[in-house]
Protein backbone atom coordinates (compact mmCIF):
# COMPACT_ATOMS: atom_id res chain seq x y z
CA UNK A 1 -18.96 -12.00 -4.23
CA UNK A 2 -18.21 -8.46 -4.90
CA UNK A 3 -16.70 -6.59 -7.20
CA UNK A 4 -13.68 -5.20 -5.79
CA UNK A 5 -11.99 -2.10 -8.09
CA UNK A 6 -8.33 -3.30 -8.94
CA UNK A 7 -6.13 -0.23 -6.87
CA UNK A 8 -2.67 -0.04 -8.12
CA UNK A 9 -0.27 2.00 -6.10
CA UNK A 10 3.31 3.30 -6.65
CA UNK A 11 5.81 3.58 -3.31
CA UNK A 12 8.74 6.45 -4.61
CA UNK A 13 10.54 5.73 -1.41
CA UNK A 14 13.97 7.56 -1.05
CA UNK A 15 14.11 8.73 -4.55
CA UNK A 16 13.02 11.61 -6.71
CA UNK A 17 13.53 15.55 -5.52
CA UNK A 18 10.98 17.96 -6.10
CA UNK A 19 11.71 18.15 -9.30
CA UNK A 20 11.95 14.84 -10.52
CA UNK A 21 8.82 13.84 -8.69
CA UNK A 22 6.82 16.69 -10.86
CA UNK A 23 7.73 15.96 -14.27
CA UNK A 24 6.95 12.50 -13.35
CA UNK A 25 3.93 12.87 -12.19
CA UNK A 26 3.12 15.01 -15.12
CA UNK A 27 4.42 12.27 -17.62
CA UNK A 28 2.43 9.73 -15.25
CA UNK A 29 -1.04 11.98 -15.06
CA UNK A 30 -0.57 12.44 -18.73
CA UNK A 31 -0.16 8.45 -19.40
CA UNK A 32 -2.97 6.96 -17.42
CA UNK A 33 -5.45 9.52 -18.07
CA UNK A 34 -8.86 7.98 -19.17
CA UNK A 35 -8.19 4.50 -16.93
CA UNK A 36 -11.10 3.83 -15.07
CA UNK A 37 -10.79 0.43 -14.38
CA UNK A 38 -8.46 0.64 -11.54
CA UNK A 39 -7.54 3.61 -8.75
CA UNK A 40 -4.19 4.57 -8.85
CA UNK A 41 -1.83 6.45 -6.22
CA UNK A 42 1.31 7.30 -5.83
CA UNK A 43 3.65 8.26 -3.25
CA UNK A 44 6.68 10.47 -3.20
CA UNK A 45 8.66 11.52 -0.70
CA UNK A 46 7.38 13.90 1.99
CA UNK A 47 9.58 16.63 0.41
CA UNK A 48 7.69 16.61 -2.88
CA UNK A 49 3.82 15.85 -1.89
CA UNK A 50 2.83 19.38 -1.87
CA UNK A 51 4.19 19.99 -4.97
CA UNK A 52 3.29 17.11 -6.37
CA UNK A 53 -0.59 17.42 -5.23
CA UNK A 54 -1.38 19.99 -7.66
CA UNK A 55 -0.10 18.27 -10.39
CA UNK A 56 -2.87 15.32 -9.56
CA UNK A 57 -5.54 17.50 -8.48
CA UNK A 58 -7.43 17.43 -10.92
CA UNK A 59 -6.66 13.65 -12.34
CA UNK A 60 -7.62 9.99 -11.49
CA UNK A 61 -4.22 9.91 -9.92
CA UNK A 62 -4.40 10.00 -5.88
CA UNK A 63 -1.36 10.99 -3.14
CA UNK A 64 -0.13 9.51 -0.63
CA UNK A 65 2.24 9.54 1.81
CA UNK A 66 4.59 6.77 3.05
CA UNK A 67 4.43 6.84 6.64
CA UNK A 68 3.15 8.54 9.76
CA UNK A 69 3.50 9.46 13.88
CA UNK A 70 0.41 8.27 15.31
CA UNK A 71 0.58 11.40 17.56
CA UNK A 72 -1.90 14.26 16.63
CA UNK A 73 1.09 16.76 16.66
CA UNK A 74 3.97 17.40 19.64
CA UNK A 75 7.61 17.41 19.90
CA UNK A 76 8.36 14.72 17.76
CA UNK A 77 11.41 15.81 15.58
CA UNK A 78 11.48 14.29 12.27
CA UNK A 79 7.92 12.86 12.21
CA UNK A 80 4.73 13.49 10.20
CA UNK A 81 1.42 13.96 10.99
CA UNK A 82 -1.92 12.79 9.30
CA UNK A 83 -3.09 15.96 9.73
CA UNK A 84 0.25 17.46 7.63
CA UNK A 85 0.10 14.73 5.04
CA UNK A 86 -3.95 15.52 4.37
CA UNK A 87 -2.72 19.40 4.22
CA UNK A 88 -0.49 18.34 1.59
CA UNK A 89 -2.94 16.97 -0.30
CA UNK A 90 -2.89 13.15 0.76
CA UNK A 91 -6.22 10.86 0.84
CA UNK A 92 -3.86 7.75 1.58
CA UNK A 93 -0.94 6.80 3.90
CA UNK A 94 1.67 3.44 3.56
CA UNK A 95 1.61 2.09 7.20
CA UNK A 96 3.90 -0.97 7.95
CA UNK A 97 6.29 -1.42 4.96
CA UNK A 98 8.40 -4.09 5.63
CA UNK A 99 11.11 -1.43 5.17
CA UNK A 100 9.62 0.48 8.15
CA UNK A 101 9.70 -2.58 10.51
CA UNK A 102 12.84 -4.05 9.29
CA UNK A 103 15.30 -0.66 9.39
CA UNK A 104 13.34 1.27 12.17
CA UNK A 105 11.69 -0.38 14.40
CA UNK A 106 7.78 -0.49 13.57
CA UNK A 107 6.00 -3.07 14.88
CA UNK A 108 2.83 -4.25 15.15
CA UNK A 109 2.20 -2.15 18.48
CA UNK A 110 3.02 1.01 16.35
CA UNK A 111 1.83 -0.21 13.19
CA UNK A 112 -1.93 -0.60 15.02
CA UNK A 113 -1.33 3.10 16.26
CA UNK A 114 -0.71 4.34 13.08
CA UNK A 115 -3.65 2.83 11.64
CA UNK A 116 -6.06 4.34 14.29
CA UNK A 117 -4.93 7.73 13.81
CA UNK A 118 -4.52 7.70 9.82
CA UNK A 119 -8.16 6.61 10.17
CA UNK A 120 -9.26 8.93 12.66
CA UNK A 121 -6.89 11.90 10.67
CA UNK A 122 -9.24 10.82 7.34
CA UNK A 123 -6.68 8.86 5.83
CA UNK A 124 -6.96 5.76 3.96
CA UNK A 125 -4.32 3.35 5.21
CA UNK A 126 -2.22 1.06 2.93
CA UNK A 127 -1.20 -1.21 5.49
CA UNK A 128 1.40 -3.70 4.87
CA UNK A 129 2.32 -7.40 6.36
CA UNK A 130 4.50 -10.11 4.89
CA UNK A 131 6.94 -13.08 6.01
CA UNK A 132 10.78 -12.93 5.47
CA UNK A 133 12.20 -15.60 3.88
CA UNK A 134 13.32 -17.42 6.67
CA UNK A 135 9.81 -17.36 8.23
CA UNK A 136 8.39 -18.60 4.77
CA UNK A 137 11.03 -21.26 4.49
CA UNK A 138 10.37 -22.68 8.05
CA UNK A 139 6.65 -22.68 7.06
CA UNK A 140 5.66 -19.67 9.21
CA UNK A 141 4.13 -17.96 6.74
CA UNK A 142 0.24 -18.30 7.86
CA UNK A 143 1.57 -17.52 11.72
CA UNK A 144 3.52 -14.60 10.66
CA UNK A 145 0.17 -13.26 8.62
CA UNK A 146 -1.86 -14.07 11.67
CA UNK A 147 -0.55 -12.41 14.09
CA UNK A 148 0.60 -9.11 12.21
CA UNK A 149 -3.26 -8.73 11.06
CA UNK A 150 -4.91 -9.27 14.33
CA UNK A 151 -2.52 -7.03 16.20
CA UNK A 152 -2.69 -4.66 13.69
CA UNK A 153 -6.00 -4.14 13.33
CA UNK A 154 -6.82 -5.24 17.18
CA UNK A 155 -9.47 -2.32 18.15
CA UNK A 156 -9.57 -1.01 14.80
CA UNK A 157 -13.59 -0.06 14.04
CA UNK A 158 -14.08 0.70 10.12
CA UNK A 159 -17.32 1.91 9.03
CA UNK A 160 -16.97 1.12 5.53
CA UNK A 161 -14.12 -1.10 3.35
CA UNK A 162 -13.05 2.12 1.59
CA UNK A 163 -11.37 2.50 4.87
CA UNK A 164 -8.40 0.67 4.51
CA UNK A 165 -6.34 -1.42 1.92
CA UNK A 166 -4.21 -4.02 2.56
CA UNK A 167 -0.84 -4.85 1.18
CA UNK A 168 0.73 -8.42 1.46
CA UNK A 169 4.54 -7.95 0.66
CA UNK A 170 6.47 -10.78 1.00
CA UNK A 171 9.89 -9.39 2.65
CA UNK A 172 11.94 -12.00 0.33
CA UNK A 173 10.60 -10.35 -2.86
CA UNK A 174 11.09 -7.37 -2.47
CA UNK A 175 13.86 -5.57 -4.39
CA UNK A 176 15.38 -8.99 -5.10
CA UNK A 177 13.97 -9.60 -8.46
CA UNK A 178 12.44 -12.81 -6.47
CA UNK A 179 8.25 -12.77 -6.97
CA UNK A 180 6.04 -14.72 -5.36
CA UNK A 181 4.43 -17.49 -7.81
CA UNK A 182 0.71 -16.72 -8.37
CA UNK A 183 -0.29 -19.50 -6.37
CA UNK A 184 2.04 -18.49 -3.68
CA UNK A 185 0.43 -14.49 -4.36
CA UNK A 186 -3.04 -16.19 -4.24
CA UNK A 187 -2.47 -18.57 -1.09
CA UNK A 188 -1.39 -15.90 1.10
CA UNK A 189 -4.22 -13.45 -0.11
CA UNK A 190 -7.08 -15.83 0.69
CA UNK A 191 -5.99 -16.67 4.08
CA UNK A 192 -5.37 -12.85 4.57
CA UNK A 193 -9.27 -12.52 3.61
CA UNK A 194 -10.18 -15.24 6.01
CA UNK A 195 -8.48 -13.22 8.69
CA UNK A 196 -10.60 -10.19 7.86
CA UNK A 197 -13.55 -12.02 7.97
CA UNK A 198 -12.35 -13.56 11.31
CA UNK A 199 -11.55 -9.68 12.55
CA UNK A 200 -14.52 -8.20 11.03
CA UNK A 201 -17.20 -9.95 9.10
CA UNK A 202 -17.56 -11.73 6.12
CA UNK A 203 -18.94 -8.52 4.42
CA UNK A 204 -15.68 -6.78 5.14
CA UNK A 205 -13.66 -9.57 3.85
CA UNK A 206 -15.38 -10.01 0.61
CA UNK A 207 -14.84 -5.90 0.14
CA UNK A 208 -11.88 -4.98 1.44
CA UNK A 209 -8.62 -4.75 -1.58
CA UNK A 210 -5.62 -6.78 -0.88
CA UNK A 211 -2.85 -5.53 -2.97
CA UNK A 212 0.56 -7.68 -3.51
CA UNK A 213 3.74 -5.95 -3.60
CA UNK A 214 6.94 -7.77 -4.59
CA UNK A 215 9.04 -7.13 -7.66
CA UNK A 216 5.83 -6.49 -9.43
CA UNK A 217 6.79 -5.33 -13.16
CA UNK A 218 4.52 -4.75 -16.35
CA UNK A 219 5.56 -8.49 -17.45
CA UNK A 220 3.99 -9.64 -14.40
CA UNK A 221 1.34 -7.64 -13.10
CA UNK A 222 -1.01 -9.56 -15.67
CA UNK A 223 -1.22 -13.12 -14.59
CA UNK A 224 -1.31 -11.71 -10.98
CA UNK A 225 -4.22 -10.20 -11.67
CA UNK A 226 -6.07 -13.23 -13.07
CA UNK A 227 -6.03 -14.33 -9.04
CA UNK A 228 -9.38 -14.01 -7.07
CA UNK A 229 -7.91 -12.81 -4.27
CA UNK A 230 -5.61 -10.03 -5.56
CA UNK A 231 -6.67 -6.64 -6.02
CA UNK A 232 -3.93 -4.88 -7.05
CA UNK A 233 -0.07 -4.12 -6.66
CA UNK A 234 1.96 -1.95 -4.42
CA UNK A 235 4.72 -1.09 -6.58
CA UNK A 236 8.33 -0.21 -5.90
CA UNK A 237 10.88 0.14 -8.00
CA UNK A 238 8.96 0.09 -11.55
CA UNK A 239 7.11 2.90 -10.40
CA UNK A 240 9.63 5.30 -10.76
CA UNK A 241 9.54 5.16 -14.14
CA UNK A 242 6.50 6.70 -15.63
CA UNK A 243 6.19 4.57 -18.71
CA UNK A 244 6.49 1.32 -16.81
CA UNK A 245 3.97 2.18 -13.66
CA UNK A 246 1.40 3.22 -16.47
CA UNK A 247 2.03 -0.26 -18.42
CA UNK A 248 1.31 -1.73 -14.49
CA UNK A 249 -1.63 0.58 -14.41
CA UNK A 250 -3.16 -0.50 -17.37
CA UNK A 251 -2.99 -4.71 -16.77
């Protein structure tokens, strides 16, 4: 089996202005530095990534951004580029947050789009599936993984596993204080991995990180971790706060 690098990443969403995302990003650079046993990334909002890329430069703190067009460039008012996110200093891009799907109107057409050209742009995407609640309470769960994973990834060549990361985010934990139990977290992640190796090859599915995302805090982010099939945590709301994404950080 192989050794897959624990990747912990931190999703600002509609908070922080330029200011408030530097200082902290400064208190975060200055609180994680020396961790090597995990990658880290954050990402602010478009506003601040330029800004914020020079203060991780030179750290073991990466950028990214939290959503793209999967247009090269055009007359697309209000929409972001790969190519404008890598200028601003991105190596990774959130595709599919439930978020994105639920309030406007990704899906897993647009989601597979988005993939291809974050890859193609040199991106690394962090792309996201999960089940709402009601699809988890009427046992949909594995059908809802299925088919957001095969369309999502339907044409999708990687060369390598460092190509893309996967986040499963069950929609009913998020934000609601609600987490998925660790076998729940685990379940879902090793049927995700069977899907990869069903896409891909086994090769791919024994490399490539899943990350869980879901009300993930530091008093949690341990026992998750102790599960096979998780590689790491997309983090919402307790990564805003420098102190408490570094605690996450260093599991």
């Amino acid at each position: 089996m192989a050794t897959r690098k624990p990747f912990i990443a931190g999703n600002w969403k509609m908070y922080k202005t330029c200011e408030e995302a530097i200082h902290s990003a400064k208190t975060l650079v200055e609180k994680v530095k020396g961790v090597t046993h995990a990658d880290i990334m954050i990402a602010p909002p478009y506003t601040a990534l330029y800004a914020v890329s020079s203060v991780v430069k030179e750290s073991n703190v990466g950028l990214g951004g939290q959503n793209l067009y999967f247009e090269k460039q055009g007359a697309f008012t209000g929409e972001i580029s790969g190519e404008m996110l890598l200028s601003a200093g991105c190596q990774y891009v959130i595709i599919g947050h439930s978020e994105r799907r639920q309030f406007f109107g990704d899906t897993d057409l647009t989601v597979n789009q988005k993939i291809n050209r974050a890859i193609e742009s040199g991106l690394i995407p962090v792309f996201c599936i999960g089940e709402t609640e009601s699809e988890r309470d009427a046992n949909e769960t594995f059908s809802v993984l299925d088919k957001q994973v095969k369309k999502g990834l339907e044409g999708i060549f990687l060369n390598s596993s460092d190509q893309l990361i996967i986040a499963y985010e069950p929609v009913w934990a998020i934000g609601t204080g609600k987490t998925a139990t660790i076998d729940q977290a685990q379940e879902a992640h090793h049927y995700i991995r069977s899907l990869i190796k069903t896409v891909y090859n086994e090769q791919m599915a024994d490399q490539v990180r899943i990350l869980y995302g879901g009300s993930v805090k530091p008093n949690n982010i341990k026992e998750l971790m102790t599960m096979s099939d998780v590689d790491g945590a997309l983090v919402g709301g307790a990564s805003l706060d420098a102190e408490s994404f570094s605690q996450i950080v260093k599991f």
